[in-house]
N, C-alpha and C. Protein backbone atom coordinates (compact mmCIF):
# COMPACT_ATOMS: atom_id res chain seq x y z
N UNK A 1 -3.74 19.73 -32.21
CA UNK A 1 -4.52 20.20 -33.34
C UNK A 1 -3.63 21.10 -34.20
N UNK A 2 -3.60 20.86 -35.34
CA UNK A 2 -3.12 21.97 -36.27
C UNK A 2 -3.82 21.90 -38.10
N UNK A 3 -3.22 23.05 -37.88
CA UNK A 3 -4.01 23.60 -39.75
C UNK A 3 -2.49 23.71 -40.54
N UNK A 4 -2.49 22.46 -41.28
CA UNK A 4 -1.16 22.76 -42.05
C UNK A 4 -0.16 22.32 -40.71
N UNK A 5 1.10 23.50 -40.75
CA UNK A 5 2.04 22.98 -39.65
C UNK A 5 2.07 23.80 -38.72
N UNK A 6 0.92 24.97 -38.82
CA UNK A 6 0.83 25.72 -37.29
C UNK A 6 -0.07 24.46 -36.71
N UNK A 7 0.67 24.74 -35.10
CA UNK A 7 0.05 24.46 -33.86
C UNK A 7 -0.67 25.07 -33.14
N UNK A 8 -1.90 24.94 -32.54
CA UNK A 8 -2.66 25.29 -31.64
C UNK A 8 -1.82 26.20 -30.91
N UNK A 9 -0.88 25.56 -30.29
CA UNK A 9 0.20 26.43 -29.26
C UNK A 9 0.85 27.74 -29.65
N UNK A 10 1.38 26.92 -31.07
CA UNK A 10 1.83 28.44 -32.05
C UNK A 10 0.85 29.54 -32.29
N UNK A 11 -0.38 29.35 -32.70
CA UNK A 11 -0.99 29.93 -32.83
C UNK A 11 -1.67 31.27 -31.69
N UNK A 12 -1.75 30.47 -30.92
CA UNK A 12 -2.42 31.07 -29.68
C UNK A 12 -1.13 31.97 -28.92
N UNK A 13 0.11 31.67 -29.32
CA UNK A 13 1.38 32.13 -28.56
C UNK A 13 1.36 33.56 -29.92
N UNK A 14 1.11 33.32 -31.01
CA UNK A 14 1.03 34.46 -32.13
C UNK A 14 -0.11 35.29 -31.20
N UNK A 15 -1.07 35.16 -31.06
CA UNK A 15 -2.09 36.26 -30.98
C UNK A 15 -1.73 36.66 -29.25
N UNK A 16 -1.29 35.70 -28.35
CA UNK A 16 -1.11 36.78 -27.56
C UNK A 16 0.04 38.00 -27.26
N UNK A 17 1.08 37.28 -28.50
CA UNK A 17 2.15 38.52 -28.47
C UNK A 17 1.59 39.63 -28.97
N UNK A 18 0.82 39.54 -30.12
CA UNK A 18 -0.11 40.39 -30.95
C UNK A 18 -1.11 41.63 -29.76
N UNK A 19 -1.39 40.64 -28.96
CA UNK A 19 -2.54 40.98 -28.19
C UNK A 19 -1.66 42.13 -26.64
N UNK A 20 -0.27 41.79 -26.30
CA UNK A 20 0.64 42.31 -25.82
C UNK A 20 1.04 43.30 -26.57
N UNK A 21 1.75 43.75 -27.70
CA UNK A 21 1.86 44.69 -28.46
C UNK A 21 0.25 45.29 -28.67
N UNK A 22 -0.40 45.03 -29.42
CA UNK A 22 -1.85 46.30 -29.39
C UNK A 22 -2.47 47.00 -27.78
N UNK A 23 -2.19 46.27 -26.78
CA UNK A 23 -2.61 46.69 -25.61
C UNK A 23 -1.93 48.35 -25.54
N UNK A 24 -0.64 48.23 -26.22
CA UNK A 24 0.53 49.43 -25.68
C UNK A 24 0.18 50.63 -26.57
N UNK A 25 -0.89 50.12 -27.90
CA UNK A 25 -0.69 50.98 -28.71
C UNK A 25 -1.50 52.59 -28.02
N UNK A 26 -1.16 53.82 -28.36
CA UNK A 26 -2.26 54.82 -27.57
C UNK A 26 -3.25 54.90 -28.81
N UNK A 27 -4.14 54.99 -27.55
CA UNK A 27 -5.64 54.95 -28.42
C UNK A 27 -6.60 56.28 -27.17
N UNK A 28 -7.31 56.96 -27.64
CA UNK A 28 -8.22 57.16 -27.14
C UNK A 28 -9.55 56.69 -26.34
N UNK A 29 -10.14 56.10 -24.97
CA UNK A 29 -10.77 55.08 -24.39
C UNK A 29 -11.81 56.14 -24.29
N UNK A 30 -11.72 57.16 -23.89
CA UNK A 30 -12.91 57.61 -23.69
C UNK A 30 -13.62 58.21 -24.57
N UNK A 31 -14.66 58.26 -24.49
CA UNK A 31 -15.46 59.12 -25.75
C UNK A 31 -16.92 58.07 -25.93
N UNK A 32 -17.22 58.58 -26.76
CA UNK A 32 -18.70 57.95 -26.95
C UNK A 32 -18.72 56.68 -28.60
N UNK A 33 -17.72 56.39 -29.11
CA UNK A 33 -17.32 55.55 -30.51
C UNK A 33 -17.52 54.01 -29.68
N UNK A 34 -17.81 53.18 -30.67
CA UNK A 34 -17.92 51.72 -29.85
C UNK A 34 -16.88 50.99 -29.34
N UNK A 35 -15.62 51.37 -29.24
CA UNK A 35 -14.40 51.02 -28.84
C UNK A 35 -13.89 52.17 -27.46
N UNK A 36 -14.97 53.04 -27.07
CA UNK A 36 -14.85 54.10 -25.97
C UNK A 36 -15.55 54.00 -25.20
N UNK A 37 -15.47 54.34 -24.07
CA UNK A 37 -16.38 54.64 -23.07
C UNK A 37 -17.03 56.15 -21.98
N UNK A 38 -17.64 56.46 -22.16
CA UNK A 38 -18.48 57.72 -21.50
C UNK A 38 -18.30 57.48 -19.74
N UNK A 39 -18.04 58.60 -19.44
CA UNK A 39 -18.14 58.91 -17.69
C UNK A 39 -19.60 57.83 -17.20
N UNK A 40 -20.42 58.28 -18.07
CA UNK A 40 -21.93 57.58 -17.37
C UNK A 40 -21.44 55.67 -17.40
N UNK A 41 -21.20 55.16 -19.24
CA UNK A 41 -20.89 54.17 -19.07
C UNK A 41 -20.26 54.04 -17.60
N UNK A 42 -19.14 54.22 -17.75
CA UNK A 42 -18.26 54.37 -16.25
C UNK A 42 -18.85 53.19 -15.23
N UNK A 43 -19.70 54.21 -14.60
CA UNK A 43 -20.34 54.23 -13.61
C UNK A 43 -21.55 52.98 -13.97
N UNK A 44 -22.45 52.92 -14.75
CA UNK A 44 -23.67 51.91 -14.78
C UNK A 44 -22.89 50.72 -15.29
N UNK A 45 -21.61 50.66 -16.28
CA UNK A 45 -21.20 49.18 -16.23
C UNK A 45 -20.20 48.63 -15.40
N UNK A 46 -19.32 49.72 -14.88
CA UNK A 46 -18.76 49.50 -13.75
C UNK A 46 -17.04 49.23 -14.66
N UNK A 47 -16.95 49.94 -15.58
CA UNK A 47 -15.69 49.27 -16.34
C UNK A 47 -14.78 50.66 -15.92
N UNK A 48 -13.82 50.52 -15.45
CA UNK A 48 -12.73 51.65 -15.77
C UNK A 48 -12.16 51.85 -16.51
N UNK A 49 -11.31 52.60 -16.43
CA UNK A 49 -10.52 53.61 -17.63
C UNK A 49 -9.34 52.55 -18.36
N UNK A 50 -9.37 51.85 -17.17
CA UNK A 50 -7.55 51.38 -17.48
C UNK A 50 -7.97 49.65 -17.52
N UNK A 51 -9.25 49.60 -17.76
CA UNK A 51 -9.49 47.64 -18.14
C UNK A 51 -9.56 48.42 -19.73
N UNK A 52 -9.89 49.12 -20.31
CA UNK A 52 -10.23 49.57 -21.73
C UNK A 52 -9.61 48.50 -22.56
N UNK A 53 -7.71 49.01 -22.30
CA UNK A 53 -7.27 48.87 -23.71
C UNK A 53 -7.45 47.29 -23.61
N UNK A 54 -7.35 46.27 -22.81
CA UNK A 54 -7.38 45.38 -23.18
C UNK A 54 -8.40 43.93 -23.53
N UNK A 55 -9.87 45.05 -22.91
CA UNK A 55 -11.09 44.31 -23.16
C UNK A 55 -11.31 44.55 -24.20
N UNK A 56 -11.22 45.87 -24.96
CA UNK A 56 -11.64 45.91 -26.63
C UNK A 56 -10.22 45.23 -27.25
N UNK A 57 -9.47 45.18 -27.13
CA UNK A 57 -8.39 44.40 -27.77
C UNK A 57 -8.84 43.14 -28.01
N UNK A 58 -9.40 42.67 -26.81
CA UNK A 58 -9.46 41.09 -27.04
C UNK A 58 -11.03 40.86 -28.12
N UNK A 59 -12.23 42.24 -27.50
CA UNK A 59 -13.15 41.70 -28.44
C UNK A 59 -12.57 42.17 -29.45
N UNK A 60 -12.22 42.64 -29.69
CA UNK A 60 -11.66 42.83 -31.58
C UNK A 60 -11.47 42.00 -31.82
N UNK A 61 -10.49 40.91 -31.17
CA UNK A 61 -9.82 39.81 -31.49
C UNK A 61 -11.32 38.74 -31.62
N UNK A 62 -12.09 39.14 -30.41
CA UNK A 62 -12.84 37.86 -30.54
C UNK A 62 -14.08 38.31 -32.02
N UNK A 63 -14.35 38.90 -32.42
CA UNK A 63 -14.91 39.69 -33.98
C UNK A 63 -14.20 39.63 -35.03
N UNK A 64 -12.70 39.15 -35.17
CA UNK A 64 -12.05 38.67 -36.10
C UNK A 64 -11.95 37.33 -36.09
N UNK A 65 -12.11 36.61 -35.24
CA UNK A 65 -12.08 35.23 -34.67
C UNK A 65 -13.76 34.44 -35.29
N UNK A 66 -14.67 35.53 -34.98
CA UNK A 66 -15.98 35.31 -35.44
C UNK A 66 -16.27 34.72 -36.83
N UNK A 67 -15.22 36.14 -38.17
CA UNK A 67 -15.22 35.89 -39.06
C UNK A 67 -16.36 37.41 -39.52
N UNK A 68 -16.45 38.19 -37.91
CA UNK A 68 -17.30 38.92 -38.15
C UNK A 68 -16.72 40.67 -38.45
N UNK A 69 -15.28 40.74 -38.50
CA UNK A 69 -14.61 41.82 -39.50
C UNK A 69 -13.18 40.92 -39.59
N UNK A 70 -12.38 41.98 -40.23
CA UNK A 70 -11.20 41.42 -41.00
C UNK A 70 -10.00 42.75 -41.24
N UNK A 71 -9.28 42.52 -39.71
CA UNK A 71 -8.48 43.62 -39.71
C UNK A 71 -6.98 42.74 -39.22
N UNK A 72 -7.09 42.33 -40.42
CA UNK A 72 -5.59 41.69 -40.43
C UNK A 72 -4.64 41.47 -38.99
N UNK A 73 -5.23 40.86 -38.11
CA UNK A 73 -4.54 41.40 -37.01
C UNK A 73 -3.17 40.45 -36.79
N UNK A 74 -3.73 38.65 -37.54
CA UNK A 74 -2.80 37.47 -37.90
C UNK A 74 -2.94 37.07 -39.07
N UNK A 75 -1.89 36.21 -39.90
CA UNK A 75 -2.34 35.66 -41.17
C UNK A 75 -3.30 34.81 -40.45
N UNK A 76 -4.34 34.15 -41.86
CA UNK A 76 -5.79 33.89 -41.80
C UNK A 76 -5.08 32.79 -41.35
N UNK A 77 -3.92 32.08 -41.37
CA UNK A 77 -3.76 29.96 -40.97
C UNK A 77 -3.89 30.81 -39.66
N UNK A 78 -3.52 31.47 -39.07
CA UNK A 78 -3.43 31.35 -37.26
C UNK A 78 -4.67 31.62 -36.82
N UNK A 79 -5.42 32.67 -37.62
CA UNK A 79 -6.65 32.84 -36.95
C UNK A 79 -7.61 31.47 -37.35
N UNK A 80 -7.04 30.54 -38.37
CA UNK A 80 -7.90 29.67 -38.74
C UNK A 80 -7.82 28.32 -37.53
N UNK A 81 -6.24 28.25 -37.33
CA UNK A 81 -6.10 27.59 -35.89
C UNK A 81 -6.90 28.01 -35.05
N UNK A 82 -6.48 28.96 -34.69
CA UNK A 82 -7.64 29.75 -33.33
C UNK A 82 -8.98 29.95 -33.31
N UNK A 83 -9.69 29.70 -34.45
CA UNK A 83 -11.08 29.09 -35.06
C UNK A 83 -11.20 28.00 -35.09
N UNK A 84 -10.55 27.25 -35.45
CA UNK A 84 -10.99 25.39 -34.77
C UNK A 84 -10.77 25.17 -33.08
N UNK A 85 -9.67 25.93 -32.80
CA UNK A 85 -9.52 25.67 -31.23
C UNK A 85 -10.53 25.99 -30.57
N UNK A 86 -11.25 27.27 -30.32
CA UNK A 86 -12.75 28.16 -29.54
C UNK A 86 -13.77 27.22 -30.05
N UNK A 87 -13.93 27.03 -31.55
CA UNK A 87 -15.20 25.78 -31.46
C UNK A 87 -14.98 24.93 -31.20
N UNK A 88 -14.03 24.38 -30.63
CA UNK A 88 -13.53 22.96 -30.27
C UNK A 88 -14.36 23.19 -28.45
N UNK A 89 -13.08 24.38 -28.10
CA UNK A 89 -13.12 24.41 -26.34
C UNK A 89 -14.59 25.22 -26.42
N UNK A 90 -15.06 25.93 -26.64
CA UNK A 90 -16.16 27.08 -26.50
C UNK A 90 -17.39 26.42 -27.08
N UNK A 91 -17.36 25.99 -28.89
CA UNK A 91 -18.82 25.89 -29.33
C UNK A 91 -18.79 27.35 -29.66
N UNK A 92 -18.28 27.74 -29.96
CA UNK A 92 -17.73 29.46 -30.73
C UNK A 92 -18.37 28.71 -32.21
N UNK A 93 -19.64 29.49 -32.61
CA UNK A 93 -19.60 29.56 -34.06
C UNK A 93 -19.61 30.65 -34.97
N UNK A 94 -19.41 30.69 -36.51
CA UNK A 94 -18.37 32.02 -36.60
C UNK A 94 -20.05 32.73 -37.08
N UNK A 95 -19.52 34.21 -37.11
CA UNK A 95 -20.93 34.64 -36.86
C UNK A 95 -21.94 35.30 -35.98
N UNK A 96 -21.63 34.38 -34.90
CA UNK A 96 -22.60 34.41 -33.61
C UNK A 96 -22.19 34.65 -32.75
N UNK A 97 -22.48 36.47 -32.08
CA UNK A 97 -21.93 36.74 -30.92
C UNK A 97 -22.61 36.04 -29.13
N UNK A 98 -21.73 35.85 -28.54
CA UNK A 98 -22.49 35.47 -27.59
C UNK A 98 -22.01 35.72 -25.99
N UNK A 99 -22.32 36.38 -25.32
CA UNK A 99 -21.33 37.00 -24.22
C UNK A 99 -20.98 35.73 -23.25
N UNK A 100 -21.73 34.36 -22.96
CA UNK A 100 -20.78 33.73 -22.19
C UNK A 100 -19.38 33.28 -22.67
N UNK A 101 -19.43 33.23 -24.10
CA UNK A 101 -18.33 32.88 -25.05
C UNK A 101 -17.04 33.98 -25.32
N UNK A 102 -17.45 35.26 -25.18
CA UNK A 102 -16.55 36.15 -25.04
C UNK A 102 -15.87 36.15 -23.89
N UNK A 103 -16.80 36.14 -22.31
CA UNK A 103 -16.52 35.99 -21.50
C UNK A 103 -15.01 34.74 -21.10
N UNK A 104 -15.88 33.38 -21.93
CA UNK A 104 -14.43 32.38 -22.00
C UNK A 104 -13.12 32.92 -22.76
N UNK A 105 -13.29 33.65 -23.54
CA UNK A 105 -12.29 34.17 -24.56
C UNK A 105 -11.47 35.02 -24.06
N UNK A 106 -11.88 36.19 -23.78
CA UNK A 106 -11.41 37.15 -22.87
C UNK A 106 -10.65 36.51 -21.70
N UNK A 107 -11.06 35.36 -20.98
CA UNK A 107 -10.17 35.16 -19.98
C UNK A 107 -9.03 34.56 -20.48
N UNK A 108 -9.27 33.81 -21.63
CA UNK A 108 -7.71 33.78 -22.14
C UNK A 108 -6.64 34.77 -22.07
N UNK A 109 -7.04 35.96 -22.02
CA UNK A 109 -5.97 36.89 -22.13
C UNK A 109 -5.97 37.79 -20.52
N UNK A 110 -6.65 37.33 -19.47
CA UNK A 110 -6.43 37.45 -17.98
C UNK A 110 -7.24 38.62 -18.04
N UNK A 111 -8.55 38.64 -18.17
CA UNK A 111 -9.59 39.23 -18.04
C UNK A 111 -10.91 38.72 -17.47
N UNK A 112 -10.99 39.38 -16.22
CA UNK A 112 -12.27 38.99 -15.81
C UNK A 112 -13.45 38.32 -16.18
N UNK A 113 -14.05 37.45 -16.10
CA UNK A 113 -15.55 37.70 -16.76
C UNK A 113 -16.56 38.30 -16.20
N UNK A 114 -16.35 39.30 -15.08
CA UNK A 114 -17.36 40.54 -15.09
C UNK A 114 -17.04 41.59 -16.20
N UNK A 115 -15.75 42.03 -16.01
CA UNK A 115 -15.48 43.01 -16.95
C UNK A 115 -15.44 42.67 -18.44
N UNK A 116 -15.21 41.36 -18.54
CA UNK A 116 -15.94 41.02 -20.43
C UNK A 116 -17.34 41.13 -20.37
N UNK A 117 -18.03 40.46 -19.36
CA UNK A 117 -19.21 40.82 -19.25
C UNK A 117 -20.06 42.25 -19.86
N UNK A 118 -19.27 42.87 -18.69
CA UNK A 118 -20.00 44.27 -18.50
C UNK A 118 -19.53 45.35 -20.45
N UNK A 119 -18.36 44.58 -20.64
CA UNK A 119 -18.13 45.42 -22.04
C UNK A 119 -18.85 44.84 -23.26
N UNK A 120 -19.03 43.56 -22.66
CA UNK A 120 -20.04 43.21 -24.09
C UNK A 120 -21.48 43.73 -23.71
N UNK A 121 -22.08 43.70 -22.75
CA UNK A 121 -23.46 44.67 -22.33
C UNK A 121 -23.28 46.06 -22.94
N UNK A 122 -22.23 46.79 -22.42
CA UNK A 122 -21.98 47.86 -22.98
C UNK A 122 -22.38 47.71 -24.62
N UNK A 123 -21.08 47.39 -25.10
CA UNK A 123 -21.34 47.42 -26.62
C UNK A 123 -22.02 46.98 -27.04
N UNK A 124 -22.67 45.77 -26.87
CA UNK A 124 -24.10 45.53 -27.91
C UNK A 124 -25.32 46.56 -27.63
N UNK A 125 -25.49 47.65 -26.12
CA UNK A 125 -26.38 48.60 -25.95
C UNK A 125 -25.83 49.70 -26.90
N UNK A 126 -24.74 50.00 -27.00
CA UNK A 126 -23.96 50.73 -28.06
C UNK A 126 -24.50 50.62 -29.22
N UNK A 127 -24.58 49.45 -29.84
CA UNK A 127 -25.04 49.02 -30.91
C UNK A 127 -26.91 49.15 -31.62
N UNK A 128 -27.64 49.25 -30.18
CA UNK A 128 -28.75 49.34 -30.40
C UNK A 128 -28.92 50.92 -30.19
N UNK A 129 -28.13 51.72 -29.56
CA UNK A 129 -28.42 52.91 -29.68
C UNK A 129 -27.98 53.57 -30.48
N UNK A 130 -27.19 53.51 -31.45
CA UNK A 130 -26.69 53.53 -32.73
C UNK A 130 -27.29 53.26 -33.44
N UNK A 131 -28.80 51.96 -33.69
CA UNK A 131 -30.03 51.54 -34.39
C UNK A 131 -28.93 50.35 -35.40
N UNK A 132 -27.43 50.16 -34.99
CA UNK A 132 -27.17 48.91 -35.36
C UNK A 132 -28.03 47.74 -35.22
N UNK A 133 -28.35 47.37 -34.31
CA UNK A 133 -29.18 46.15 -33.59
C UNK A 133 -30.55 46.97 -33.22
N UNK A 134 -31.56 45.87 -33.61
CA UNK A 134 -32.68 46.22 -33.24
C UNK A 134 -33.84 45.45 -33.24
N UNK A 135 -34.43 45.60 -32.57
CA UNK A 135 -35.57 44.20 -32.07
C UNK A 135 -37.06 44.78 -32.91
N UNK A 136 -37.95 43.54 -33.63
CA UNK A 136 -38.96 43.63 -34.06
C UNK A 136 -39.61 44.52 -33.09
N UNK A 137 -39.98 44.19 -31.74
CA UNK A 137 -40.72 44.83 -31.06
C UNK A 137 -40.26 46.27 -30.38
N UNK A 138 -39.25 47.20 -31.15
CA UNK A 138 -38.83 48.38 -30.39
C UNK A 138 -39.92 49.53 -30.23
N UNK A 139 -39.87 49.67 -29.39
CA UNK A 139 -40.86 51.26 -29.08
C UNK A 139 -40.79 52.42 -30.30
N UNK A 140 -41.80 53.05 -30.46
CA UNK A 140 -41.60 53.89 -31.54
C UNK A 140 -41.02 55.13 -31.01
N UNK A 141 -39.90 55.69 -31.24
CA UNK A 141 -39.52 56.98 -30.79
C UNK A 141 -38.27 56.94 -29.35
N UNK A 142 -37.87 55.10 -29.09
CA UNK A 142 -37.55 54.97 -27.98
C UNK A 142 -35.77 55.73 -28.34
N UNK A 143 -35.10 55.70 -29.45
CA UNK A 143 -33.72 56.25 -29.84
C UNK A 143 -33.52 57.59 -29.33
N UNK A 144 -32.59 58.20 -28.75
CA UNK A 144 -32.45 58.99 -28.58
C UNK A 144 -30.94 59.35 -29.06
């Protein structure tokens, strides 16, 4: 498969050097921001300190892959390769988050699928407690 004269191979060999370099970068993991995690998280999703840098690495990757932000991480032909490839292998459509699909994604880059699991639980609860996401039927007063 290719877009133009990148290859699938090329492509996917771009984002994981990409994905090797951002792992190293220092970042702050803990804290309460949607790219951090809290002592409590910790403990109820079961993620440690040191899966961090590279489970949010990859969902970043997989949220640019979506089409769902745009932080230059590859020119758009590689991420556009790597967007026909996931809906090809996955059924990845852009847009639509979906944790068994992250789960496949993430293991591309030698990550569990408990621990993609447990970080996409995390962050989309992140998201609703933030009042990002929110369901017709929420309790009145349930935000804290």
């Amino acid at each position: 498969m290719t877009l133009g004269n990148i290859t699938t191979e090329r492509a996917w060999a771009a984002l994981q050097d990409a994905f090797r370099r951002d792992i190293r970068r220092p970042v702050k993991y803990e804290g309460s921001d949607w790219y951090q995690i809290t002592p409590e998280e910790q403990k109820v999703f079961g993620i440690s300190l040191t899966s961090m840098p590279p489970v949010v690495t990859a969902y970043r990757y997989y949220e640019e892959v979506l089409g769902l932000t745009d932080t230059d991480i590859l020119s758009p032909a590689i991420i556009a390769v790597i967007r026909q490839d996931v809906a090809h292998r996955f059924g990845m459509k852009p847009q639509i988050l979906c944790h068994s699909e992250f789960e496949n994604f993430a293991k591309l880059f030698g990550i569990s699928r408990r621990t993609a699991h447990a970080w996409f639980i995390k962050h989309e609860f992140w998201c609703v407690r933030r009042g990002i996401q929110s369901y017709e039927d929420d309790d009145a007063g349930f935000f804290y």
